[in-house]
C-alpha atoms as a PDB file:
ATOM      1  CA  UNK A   1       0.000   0.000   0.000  1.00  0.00           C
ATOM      2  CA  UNK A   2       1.628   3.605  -0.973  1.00  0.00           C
ATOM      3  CA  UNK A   3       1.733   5.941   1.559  1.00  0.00           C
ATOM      4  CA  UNK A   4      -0.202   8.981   0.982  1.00  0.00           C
ATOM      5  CA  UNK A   5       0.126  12.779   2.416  1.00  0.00           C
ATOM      6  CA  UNK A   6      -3.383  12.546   3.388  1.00  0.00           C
ATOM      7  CA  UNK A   7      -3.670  16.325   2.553  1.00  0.00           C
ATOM      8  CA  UNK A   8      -4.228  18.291  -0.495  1.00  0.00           C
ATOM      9  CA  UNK A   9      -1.387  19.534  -2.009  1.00  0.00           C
ATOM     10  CA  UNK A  10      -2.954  21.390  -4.846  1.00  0.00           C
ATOM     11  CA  UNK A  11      -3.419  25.337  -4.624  1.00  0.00           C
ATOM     12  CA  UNK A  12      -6.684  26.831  -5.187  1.00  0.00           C
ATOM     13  CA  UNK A  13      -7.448  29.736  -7.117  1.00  0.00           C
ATOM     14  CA  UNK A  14      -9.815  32.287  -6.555  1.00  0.00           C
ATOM     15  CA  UNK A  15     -10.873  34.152  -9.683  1.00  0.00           C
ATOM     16  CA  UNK A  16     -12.940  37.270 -10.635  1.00  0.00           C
ATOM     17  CA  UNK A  17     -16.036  36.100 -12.038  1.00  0.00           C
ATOM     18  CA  UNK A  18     -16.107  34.619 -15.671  1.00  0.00           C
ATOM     19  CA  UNK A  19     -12.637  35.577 -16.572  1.00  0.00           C
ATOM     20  CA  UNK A  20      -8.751  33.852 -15.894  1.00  0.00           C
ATOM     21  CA  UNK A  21      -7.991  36.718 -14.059  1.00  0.00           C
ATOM     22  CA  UNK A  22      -6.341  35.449 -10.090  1.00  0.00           C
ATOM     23  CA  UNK A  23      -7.723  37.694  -7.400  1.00  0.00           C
ATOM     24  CA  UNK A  24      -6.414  35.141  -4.611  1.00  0.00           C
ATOM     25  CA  UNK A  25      -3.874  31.747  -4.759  1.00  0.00           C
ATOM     26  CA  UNK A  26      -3.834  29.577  -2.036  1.00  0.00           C
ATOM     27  CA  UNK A  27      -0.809  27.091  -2.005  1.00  0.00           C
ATOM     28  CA  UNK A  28      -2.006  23.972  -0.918  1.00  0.00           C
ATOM     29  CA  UNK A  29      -4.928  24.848  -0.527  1.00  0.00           C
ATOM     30  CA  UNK A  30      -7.051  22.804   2.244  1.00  0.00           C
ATOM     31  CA  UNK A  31     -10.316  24.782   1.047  1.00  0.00           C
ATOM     32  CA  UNK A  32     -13.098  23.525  -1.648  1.00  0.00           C
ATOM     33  CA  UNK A  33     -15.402  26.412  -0.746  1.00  0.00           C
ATOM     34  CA  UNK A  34     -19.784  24.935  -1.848  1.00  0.00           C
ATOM     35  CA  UNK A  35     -21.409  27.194  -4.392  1.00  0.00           C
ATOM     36  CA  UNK A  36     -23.047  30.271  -2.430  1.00  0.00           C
ATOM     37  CA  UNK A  37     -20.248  30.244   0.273  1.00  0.00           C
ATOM     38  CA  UNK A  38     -18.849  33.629   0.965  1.00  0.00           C
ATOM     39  CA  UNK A  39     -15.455  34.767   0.699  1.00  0.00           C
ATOM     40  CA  UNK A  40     -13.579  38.044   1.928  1.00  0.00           C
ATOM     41  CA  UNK A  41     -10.747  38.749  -0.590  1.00  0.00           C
ATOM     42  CA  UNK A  42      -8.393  42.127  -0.121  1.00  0.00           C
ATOM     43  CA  UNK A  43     -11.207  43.363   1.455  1.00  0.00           C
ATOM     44  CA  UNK A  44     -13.885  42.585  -1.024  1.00  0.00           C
ATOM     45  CA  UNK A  45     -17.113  40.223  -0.490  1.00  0.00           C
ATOM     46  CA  UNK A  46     -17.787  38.133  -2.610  1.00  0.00           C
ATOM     47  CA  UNK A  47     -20.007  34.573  -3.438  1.00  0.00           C
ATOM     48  CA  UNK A  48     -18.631  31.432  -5.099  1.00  0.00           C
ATOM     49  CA  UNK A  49     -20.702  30.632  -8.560  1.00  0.00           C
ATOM     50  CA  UNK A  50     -18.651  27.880  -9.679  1.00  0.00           C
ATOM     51  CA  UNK A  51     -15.465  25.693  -8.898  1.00  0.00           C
ATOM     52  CA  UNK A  52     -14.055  23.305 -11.204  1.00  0.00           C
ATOM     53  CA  UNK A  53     -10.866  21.297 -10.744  1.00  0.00           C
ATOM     54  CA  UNK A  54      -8.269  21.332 -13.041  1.00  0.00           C
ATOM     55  CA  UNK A  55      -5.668  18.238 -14.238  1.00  0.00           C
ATOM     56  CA  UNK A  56      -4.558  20.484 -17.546  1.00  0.00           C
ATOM     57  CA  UNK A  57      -1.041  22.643 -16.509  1.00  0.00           C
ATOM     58  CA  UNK A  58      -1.215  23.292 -19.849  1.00  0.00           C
ATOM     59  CA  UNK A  59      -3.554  25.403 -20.252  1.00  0.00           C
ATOM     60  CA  UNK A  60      -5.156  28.979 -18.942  1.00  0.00           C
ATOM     61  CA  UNK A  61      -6.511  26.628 -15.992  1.00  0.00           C
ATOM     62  CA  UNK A  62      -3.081  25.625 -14.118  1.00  0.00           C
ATOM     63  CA  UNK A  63      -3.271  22.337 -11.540  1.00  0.00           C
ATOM     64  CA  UNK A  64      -5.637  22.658  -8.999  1.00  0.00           C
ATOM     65  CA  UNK A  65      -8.677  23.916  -7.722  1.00  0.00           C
ATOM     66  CA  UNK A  66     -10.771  26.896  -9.075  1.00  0.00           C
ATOM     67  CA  UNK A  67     -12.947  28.850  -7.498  1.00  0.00           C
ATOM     68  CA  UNK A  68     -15.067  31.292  -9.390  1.00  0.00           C
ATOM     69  CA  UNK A  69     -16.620  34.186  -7.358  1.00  0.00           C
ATOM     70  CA  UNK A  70     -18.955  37.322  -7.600  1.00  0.00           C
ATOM     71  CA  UNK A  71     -19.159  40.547  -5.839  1.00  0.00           C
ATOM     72  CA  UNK A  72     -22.054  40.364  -3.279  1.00  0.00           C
ATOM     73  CA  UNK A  73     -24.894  42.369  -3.740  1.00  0.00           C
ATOM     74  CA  UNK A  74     -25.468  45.350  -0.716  1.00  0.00           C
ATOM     75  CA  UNK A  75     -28.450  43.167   0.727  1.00  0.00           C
ATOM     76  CA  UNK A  76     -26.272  39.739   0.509  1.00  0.00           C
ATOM     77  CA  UNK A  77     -23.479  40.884   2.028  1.00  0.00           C
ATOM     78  CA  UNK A  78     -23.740  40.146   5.872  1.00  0.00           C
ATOM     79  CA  UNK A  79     -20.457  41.451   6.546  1.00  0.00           C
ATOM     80  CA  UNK A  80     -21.009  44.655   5.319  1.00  0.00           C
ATOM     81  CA  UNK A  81     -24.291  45.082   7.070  1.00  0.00           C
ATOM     82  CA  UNK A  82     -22.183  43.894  10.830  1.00  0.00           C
ATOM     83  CA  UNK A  83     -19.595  46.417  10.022  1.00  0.00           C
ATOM     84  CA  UNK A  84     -20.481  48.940   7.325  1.00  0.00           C
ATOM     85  CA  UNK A  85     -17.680  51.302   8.674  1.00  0.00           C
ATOM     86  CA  UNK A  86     -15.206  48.780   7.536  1.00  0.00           C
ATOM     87  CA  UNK A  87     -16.376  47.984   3.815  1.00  0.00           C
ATOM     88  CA  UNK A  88     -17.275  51.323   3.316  1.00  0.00           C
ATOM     89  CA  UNK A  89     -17.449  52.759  -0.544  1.00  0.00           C
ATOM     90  CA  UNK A  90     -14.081  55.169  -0.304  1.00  0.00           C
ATOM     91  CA  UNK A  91     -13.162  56.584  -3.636  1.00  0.00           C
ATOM     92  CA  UNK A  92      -9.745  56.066  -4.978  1.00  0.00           C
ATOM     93  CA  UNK A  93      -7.172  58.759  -4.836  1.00  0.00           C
END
């Protein structure tokens, strides 16, 4: 019997809604976030929509687990509404 790490070694990728673009990589990642799951990225909310995982390193989908996420809406955003100090709208400079 081969020994196995017991732990997943892939990373998982966090991505900006229907697009390639990375907002977050986590390196071995131990997370597989369930559609509708909520997830705080450089202090953004946002929802997962979709996760796929990915055996091509070939391709524009490296190794690994995706995870595809959009920007909660004002009234599904429960962290916003416990701290709306915090995630305030502050224009950029």
């Amino acid at each position: 019997m081969a020994d196995s790490p017991g732990i997943y070694r892939w990373s998982t990728y966090f991505h900006d809604g229907d697009t390639t673009d990375v907002l977050y990589q986590q390196e071995e990642g131990l997370l597989n976030p369930s559609i509708g799951s909520g997830v705080l990225v450089r202090g953004e909310c946002y929802r997962v929509v979709d996760t796929w995982f990915s055996y091509d390193d070939n391709g524009a989908f490296n190794l690994g687990q995706h995870v595809f996420l959009e920007k909660a809406t004002d009234e599904d955003n429960r962290l916003k509404r416990i701290d709306p100090h915090y995630f305030r709208d502050v224009p950029e400079a």
